[in-house]
PDB file of N, CA and C in Angstrom:
ATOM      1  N   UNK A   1     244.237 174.991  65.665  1.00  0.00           N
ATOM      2  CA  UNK A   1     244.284 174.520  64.301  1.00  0.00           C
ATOM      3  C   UNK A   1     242.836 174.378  63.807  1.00  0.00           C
ATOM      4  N   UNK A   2     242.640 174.861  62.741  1.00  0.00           N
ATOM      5  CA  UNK A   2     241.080 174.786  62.350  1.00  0.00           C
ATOM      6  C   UNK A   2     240.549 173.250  62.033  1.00  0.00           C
ATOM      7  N   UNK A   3     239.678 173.065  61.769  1.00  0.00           N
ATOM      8  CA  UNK A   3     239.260 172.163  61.418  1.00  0.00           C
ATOM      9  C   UNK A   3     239.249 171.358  59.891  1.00  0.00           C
ATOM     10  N   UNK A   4     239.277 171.665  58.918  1.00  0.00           N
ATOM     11  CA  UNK A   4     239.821 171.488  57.749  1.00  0.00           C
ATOM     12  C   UNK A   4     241.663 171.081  57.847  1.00  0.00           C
ATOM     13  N   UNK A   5     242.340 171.517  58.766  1.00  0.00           N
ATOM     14  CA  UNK A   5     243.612 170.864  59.170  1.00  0.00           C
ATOM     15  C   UNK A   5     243.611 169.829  59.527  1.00  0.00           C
ATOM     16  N   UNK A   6     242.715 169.121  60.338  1.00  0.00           N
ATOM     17  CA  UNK A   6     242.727 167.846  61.143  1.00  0.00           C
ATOM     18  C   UNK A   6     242.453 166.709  60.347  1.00  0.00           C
ATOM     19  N   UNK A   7     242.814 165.443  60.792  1.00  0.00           N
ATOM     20  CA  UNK A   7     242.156 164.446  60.338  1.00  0.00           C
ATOM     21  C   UNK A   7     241.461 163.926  61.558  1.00  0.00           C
ATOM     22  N   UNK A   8     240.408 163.563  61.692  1.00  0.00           N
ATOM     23  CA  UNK A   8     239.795 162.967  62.488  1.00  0.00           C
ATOM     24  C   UNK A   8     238.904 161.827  62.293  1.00  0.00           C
ATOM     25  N   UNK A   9     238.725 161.558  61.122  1.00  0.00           N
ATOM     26  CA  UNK A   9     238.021 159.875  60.972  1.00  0.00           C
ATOM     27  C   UNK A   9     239.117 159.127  61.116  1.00  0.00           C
ATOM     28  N   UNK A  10     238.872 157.791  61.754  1.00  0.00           N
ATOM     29  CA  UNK A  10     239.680 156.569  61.745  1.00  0.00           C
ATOM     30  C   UNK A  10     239.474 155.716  60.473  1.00  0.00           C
ATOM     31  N   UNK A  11     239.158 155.961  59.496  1.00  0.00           N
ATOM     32  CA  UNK A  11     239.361 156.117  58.039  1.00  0.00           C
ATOM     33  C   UNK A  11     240.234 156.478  57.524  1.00  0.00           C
ATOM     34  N   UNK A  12     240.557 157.693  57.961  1.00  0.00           N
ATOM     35  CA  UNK A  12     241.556 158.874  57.132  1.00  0.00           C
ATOM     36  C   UNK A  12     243.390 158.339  58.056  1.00  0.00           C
ATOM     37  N   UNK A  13     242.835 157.889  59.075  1.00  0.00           N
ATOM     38  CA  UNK A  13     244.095 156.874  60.212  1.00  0.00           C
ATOM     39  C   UNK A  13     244.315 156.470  59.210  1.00  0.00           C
ATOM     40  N   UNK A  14     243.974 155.020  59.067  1.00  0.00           N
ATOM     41  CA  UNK A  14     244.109 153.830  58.305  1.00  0.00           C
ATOM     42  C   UNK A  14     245.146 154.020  57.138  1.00  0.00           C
ATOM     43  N   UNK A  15     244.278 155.041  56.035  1.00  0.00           N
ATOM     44  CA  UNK A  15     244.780 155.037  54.776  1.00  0.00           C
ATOM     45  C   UNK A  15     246.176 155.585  54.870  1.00  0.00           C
ATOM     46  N   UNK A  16     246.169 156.263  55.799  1.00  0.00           N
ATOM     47  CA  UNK A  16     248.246 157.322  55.854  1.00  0.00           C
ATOM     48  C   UNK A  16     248.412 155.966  56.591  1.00  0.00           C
ATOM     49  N   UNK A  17     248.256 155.327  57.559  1.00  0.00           N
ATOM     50  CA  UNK A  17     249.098 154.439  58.005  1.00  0.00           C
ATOM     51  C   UNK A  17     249.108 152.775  57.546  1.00  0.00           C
ATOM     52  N   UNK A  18     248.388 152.748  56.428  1.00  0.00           N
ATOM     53  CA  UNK A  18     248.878 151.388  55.575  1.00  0.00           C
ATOM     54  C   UNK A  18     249.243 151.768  54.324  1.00  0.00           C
ATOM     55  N   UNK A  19     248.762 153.483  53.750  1.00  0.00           N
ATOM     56  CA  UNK A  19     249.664 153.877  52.332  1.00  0.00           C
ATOM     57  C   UNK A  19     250.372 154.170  52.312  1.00  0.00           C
ATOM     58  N   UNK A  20     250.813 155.031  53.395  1.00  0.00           N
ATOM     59  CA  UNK A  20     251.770 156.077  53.571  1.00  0.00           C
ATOM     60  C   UNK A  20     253.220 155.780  53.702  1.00  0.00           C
ATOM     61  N   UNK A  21     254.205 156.754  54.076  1.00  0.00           N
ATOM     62  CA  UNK A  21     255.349 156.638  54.367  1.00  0.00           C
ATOM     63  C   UNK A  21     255.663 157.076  55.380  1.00  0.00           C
ATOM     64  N   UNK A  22     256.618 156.568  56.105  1.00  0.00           N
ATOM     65  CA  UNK A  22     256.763 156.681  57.584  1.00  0.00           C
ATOM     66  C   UNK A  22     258.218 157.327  57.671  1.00  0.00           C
ATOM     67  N   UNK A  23     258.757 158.418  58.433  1.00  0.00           N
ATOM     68  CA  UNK A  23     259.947 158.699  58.863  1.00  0.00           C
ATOM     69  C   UNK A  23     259.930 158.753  60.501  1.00  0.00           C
ATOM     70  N   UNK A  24     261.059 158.812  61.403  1.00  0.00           N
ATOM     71  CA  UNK A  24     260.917 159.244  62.630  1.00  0.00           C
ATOM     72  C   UNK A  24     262.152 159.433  63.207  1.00  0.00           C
ATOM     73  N   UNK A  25     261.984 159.781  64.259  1.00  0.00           N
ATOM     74  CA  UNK A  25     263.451 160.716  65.333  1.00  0.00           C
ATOM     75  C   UNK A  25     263.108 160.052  66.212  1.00  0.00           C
ATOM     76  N   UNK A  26     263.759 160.319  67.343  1.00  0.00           N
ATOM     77  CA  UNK A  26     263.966 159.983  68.783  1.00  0.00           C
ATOM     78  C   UNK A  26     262.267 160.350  69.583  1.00  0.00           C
ATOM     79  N   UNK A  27     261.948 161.191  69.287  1.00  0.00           N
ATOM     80  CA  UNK A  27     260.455 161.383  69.777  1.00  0.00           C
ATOM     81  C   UNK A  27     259.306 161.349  68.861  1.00  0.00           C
ATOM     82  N   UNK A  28     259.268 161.207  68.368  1.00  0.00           N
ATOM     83  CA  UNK A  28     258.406 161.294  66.985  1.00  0.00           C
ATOM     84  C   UNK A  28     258.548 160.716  65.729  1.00  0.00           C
ATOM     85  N   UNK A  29     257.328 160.046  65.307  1.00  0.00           N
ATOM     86  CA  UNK A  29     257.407 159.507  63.865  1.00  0.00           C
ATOM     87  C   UNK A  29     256.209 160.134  62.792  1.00  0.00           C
ATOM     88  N   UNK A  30     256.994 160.466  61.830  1.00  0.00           N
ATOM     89  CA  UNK A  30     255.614 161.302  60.856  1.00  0.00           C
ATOM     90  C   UNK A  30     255.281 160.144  59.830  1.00  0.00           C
ATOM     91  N   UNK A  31     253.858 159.785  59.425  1.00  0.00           N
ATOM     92  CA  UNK A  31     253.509 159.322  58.958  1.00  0.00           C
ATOM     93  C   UNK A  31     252.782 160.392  57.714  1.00  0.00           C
ATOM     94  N   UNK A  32     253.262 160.176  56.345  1.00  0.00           N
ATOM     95  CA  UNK A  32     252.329 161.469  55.263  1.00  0.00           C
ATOM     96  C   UNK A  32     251.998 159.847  54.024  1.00  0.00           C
ATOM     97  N   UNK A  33     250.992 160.622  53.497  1.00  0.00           N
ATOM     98  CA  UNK A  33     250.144 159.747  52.773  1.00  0.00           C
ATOM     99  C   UNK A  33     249.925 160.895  51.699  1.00  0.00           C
ATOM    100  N   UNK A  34     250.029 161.018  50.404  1.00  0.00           N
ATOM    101  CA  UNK A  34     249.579 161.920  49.422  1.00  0.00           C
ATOM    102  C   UNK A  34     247.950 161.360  48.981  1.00  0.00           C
ATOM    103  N   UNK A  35     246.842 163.053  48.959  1.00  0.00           N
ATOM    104  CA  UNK A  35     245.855 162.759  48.835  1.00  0.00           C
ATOM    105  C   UNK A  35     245.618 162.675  46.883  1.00  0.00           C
ATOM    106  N   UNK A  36     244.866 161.703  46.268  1.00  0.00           N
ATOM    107  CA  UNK A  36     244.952 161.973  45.198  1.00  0.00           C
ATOM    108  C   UNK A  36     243.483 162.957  44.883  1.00  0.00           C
ATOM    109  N   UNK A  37     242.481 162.778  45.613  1.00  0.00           N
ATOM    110  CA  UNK A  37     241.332 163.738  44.943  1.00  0.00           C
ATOM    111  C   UNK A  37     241.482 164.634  45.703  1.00  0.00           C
ATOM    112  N   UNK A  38     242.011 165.163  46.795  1.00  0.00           N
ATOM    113  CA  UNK A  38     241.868 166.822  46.523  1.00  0.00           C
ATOM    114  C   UNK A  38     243.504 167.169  46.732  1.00  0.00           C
ATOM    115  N   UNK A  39     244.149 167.405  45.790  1.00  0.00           N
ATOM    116  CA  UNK A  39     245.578 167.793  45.365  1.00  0.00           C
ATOM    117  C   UNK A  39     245.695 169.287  45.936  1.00  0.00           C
ATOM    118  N   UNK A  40     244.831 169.698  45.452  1.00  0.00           N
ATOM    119  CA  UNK A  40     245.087 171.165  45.885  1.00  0.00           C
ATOM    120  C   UNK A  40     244.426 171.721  47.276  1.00  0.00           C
ATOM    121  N   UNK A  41     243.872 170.747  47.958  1.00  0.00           N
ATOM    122  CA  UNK A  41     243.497 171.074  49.722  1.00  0.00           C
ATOM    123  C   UNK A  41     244.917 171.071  50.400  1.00  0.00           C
ATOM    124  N   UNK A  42     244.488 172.244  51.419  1.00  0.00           N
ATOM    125  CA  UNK A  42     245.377 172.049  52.530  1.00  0.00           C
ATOM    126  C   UNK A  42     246.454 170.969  53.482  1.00  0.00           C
ATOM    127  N   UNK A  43     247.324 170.698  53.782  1.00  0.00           N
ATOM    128  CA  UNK A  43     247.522 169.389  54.489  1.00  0.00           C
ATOM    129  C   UNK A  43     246.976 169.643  55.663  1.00  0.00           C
ATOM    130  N   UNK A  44     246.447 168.156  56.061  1.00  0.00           N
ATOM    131  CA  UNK A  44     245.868 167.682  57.079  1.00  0.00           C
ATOM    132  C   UNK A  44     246.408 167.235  58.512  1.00  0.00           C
ATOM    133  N   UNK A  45     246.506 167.178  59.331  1.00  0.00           N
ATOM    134  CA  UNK A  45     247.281 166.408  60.352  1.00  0.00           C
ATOM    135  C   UNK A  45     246.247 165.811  61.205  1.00  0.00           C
ATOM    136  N   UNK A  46     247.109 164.253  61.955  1.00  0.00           N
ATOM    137  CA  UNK A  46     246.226 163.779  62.882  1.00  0.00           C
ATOM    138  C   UNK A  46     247.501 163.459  63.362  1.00  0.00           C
ATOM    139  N   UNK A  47     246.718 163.580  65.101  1.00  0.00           N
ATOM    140  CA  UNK A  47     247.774 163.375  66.010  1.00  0.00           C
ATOM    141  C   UNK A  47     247.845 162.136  67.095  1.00  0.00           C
ATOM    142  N   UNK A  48     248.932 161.433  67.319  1.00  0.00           N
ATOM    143  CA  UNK A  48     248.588 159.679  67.980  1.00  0.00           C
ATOM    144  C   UNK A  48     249.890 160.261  69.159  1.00  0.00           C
ATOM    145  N   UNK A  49     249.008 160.389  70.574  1.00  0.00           N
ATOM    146  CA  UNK A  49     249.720 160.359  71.437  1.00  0.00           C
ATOM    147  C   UNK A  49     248.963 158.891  72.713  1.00  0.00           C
ATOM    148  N   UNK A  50     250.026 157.746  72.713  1.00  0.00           N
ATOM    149  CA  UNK A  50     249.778 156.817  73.516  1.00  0.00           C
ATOM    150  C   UNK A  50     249.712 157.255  74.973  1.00  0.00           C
ATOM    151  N   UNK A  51     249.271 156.241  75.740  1.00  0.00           N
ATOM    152  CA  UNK A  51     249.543 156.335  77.152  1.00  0.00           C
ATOM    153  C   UNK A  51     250.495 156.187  77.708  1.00  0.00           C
ATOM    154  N   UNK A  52     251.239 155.722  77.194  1.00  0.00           N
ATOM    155  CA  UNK A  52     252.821 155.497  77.473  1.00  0.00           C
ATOM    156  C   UNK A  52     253.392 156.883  77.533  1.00  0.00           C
ATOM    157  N   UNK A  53     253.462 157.242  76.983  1.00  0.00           N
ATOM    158  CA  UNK A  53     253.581 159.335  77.439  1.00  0.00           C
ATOM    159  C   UNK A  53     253.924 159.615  78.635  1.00  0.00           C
ATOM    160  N   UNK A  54     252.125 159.705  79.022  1.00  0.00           N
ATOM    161  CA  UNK A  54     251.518 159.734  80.654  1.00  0.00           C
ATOM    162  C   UNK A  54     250.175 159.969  80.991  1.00  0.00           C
ATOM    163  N   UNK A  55     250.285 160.807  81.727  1.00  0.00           N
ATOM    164  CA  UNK A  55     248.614 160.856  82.440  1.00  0.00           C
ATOM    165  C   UNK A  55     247.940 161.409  81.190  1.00  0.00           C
ATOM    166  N   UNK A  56     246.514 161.476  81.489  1.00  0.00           N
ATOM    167  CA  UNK A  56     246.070 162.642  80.425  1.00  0.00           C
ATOM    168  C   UNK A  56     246.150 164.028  80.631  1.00  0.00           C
ATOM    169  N   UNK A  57     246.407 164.613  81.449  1.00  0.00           N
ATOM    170  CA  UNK A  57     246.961 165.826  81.426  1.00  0.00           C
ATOM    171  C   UNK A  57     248.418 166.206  81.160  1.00  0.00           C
ATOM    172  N   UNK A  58     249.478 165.055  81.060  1.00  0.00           N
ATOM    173  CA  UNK A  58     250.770 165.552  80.046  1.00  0.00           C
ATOM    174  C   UNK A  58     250.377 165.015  78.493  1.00  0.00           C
ATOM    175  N   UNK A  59     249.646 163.750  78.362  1.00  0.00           N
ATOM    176  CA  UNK A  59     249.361 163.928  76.652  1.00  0.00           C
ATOM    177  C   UNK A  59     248.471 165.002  76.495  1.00  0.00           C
ATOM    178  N   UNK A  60     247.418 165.269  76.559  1.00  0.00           N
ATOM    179  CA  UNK A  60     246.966 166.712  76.230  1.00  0.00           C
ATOM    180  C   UNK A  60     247.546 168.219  76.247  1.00  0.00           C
ATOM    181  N   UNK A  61     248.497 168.314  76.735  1.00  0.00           N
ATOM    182  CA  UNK A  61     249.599 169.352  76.978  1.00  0.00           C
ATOM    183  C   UNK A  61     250.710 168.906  75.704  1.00  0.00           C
ATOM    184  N   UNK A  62     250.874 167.470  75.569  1.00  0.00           N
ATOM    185  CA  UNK A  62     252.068 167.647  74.264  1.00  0.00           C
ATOM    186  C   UNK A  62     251.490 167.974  73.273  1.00  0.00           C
ATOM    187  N   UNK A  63     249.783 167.266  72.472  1.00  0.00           N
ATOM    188  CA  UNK A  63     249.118 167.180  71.577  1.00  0.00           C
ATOM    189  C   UNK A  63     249.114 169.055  71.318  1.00  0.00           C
ATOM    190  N   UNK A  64     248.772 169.673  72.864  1.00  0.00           N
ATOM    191  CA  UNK A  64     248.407 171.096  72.200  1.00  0.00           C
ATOM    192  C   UNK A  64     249.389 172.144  71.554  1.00  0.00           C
ATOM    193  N   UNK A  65     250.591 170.927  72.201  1.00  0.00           N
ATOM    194  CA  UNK A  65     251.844 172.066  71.793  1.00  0.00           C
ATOM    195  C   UNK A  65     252.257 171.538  70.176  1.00  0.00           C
ATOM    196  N   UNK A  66     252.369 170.141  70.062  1.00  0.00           N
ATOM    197  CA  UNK A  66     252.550 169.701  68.757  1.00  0.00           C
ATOM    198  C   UNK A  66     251.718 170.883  67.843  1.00  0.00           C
ATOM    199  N   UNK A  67     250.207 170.800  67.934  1.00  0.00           N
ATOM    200  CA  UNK A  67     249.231 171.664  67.381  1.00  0.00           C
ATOM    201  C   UNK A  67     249.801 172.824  66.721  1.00  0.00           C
ATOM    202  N   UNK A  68     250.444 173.583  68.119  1.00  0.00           N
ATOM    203  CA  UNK A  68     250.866 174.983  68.019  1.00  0.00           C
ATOM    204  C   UNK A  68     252.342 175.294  67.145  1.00  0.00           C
ATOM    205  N   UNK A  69     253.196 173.762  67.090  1.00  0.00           N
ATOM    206  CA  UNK A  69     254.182 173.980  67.039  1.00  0.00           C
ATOM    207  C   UNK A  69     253.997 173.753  65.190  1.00  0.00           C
ATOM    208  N   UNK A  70     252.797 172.861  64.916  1.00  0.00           N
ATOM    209  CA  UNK A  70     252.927 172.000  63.670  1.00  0.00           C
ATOM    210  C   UNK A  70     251.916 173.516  62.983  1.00  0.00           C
ATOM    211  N   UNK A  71     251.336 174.663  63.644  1.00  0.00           N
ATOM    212  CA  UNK A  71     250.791 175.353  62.910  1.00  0.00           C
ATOM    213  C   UNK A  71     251.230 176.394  62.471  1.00  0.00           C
ATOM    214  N   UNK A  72     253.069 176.516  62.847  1.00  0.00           N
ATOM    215  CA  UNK A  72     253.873 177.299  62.509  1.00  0.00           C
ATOM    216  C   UNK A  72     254.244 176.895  61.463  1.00  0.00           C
ATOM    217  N   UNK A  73     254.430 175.892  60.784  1.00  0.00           N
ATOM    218  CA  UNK A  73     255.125 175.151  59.777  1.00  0.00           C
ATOM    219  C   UNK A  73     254.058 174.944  58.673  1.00  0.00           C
ATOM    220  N   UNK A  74     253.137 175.418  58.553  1.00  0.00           N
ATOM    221  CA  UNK A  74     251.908 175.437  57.638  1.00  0.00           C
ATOM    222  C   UNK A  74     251.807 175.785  56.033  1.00  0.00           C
ATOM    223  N   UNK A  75     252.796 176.727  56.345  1.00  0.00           N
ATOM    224  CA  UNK A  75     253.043 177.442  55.113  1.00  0.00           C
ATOM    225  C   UNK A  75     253.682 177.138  54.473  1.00  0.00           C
ATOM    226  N   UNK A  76     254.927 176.183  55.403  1.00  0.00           N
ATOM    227  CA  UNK A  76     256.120 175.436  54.566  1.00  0.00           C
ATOM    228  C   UNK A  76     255.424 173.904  53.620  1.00  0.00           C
ATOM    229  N   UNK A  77     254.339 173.231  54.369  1.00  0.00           N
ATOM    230  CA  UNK A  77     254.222 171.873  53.867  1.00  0.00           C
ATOM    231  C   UNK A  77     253.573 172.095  52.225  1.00  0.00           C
ATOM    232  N   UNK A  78     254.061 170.911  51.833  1.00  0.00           N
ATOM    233  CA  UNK A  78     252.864 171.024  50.666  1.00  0.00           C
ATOM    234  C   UNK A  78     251.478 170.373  50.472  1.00  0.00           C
ATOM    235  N   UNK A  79     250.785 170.881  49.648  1.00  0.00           N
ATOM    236  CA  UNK A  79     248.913 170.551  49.615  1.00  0.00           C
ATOM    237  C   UNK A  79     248.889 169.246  49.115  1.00  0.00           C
ATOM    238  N   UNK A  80     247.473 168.912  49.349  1.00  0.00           N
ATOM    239  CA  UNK A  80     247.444 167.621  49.283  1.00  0.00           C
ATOM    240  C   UNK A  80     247.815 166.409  50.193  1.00  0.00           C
ATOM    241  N   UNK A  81     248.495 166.892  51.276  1.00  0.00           N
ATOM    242  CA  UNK A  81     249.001 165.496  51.681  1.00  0.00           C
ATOM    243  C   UNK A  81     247.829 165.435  53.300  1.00  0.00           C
ATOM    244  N   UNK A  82     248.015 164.014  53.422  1.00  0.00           N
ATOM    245  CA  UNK A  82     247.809 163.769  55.181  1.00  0.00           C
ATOM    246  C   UNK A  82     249.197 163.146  55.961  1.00  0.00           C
ATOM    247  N   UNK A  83     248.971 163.871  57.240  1.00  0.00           N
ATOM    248  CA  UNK A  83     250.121 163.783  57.723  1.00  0.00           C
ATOM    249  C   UNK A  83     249.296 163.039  59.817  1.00  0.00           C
ATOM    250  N   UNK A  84     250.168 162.154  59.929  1.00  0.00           N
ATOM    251  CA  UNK A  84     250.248 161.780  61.388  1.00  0.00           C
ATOM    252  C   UNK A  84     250.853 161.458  62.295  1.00  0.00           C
ATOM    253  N   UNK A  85     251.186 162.305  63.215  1.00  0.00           N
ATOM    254  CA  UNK A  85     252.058 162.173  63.912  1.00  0.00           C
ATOM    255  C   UNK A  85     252.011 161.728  65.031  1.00  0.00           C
ATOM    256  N   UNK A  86     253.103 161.217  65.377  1.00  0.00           N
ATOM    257  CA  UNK A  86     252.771 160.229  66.886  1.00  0.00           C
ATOM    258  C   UNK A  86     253.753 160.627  67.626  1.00  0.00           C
ATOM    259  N   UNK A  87     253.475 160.612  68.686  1.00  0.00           N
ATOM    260  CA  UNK A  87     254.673 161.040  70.008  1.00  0.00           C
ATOM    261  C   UNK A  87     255.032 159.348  70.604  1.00  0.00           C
ATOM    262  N   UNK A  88     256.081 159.980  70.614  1.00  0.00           N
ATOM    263  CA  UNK A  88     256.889 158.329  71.709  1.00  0.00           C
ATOM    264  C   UNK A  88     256.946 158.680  72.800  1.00  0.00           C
ATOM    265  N   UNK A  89     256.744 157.567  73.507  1.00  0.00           N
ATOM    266  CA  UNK A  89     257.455 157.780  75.011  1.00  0.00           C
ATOM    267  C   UNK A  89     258.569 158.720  74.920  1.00  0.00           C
ATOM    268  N   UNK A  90     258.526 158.683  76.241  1.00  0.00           N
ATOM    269  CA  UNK A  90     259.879 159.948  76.491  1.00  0.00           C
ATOM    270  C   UNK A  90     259.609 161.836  75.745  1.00  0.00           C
ATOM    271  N   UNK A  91     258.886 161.723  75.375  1.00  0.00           N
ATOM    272  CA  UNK A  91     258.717 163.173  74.599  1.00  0.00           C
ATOM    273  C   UNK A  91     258.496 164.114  75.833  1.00  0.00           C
ATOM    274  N   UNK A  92     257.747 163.970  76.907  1.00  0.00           N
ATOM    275  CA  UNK A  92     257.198 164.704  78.091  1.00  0.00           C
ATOM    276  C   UNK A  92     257.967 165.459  78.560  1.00  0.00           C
ATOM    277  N   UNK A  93     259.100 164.776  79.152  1.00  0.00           N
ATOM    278  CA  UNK A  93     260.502 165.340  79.389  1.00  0.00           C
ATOM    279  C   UNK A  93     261.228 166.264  78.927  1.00  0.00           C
ATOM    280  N   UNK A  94     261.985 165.788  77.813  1.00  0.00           N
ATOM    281  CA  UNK A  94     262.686 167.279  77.138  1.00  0.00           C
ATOM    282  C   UNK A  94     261.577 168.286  76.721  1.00  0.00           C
ATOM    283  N   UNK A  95     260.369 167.960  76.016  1.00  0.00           N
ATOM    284  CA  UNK A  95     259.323 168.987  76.230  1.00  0.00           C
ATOM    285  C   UNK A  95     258.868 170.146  77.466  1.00  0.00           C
ATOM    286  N   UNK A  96     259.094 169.529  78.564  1.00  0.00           N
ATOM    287  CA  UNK A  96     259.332 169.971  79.543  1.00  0.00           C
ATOM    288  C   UNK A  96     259.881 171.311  79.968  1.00  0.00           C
ATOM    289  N   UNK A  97     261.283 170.499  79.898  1.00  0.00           N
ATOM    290  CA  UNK A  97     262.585 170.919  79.942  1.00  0.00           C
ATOM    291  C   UNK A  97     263.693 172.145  78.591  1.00  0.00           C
ATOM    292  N   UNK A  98     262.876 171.848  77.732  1.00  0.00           N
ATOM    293  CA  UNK A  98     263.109 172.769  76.228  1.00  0.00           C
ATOM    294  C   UNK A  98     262.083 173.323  75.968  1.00  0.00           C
ATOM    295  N   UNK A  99     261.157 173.091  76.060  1.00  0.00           N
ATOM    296  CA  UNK A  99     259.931 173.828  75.705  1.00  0.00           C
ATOM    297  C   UNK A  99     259.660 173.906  74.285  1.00  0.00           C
ATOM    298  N   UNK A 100     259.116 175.212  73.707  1.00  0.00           N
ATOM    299  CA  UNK A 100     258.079 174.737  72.349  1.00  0.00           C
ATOM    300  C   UNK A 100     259.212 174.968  71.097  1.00  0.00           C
ATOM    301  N   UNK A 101     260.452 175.869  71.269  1.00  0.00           N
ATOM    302  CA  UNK A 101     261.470 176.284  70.629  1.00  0.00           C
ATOM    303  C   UNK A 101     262.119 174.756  69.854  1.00  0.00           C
ATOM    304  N   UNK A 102     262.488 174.318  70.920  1.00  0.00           N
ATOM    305  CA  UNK A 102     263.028 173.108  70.801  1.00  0.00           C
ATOM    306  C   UNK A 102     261.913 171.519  69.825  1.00  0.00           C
ATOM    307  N   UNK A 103     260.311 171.831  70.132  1.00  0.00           N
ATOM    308  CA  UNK A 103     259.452 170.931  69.390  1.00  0.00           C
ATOM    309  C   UNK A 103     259.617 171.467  68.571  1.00  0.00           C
ATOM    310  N   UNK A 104     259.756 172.805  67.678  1.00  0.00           N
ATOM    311  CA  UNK A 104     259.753 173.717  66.733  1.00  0.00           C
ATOM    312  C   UNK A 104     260.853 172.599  65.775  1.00  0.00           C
ATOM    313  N   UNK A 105     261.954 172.565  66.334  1.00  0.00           N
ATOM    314  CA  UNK A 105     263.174 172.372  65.907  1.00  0.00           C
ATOM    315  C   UNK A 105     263.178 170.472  65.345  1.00  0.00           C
ATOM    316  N   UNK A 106     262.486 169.654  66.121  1.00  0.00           N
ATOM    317  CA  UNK A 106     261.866 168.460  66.089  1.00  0.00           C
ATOM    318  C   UNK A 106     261.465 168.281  64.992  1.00  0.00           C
ATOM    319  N   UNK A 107     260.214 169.100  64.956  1.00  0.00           N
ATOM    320  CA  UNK A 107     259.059 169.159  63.856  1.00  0.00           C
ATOM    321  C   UNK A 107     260.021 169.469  62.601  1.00  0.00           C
ATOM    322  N   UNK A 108     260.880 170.279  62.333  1.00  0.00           N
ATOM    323  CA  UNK A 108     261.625 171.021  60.914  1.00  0.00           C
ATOM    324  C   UNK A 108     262.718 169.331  61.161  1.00  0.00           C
ATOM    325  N   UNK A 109     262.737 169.063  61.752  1.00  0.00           N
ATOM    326  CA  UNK A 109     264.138 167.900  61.467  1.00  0.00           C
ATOM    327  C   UNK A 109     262.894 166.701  60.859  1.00  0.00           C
ATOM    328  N   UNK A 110     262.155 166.049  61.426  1.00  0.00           N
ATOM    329  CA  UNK A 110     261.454 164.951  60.741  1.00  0.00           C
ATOM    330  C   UNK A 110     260.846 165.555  59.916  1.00  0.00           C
ATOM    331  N   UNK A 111     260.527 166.726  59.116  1.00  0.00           N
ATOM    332  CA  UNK A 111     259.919 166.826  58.062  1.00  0.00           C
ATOM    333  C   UNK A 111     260.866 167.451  56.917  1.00  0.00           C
ATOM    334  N   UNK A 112     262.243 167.307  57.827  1.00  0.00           N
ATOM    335  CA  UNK A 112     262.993 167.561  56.344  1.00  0.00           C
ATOM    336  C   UNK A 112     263.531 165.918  55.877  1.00  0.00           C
ATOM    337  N   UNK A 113     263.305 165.316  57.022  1.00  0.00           N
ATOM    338  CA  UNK A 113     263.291 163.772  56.962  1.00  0.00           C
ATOM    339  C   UNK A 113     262.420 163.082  55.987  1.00  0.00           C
ATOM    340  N   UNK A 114     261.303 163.760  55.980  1.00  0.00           N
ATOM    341  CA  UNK A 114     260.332 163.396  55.100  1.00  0.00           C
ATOM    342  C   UNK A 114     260.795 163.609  53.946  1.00  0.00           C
ATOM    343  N   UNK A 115     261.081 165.186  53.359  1.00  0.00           N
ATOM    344  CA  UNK A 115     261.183 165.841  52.274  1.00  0.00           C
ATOM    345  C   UNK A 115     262.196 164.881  51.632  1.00  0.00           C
ATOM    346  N   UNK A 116     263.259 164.434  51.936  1.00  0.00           N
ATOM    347  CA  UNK A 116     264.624 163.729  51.572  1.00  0.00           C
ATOM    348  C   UNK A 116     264.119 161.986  51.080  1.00  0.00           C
ATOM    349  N   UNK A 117     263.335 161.355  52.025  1.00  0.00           N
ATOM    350  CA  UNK A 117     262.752 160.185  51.499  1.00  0.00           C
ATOM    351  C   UNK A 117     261.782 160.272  50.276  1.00  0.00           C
ATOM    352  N   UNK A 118     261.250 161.556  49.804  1.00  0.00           N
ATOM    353  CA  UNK A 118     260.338 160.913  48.805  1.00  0.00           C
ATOM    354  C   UNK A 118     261.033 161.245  47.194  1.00  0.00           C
TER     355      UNK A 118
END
């Protein structure tokens, strides 16, 4: 994911997660925040995987697949927004076990979750 995708100040945290709106599933909760000065930029994502997960070599393995899975869906989101997503416990597993098809399928269910709340 390039860099202009990411959020990475704990600034840019803050504001989606005390402005924003929150949806979530069984593994995942999306947090989106609409940007008002740049409307027409790209959406952003930042990604919150706890230790509760696991080691750092299964959160770094979900984060890269989220990445891969959330950079298929790029074209669908709309501009302007920041978006953050967090993995719950338990995600490691069926990730595992389903692989990226199945996060694919995750990702399109909480963000039609989103689409429906606003």
């Amino acid at each position: 994911m390039q860099r202009r995708h990411r959020l990475s100040r704990s600034r840019d945290f803050e504001a989606v997660y005390r402005h924003g709106t929150s949806v979530s599933t069984r593994y995942l909760v999306l947090h989106s925040f609409p940007r008002s000065e740049d409307a027409d930029a790209p959406p952003r994502l930042g990604l919150a995987v706890p230790k509760a997960v696991g080691n750092a070599v299964t959160r770094n393995r979900v984060k890269r697949l989220l990445r891969e899975a959330w950079r298929g869906l790029l074209d669908e989101l709309p501009s302007g927004r920041d978006y953050v997503l967090s993995a719950r416990p338990g995600i490691a597993e069926p990730l595992a076990a389903r692989g990226h098809e199945w996060l694919a399928a995750e990702l399109g269910e909480i963000l039609r979750k989103a689409e429906l709340g606003r």
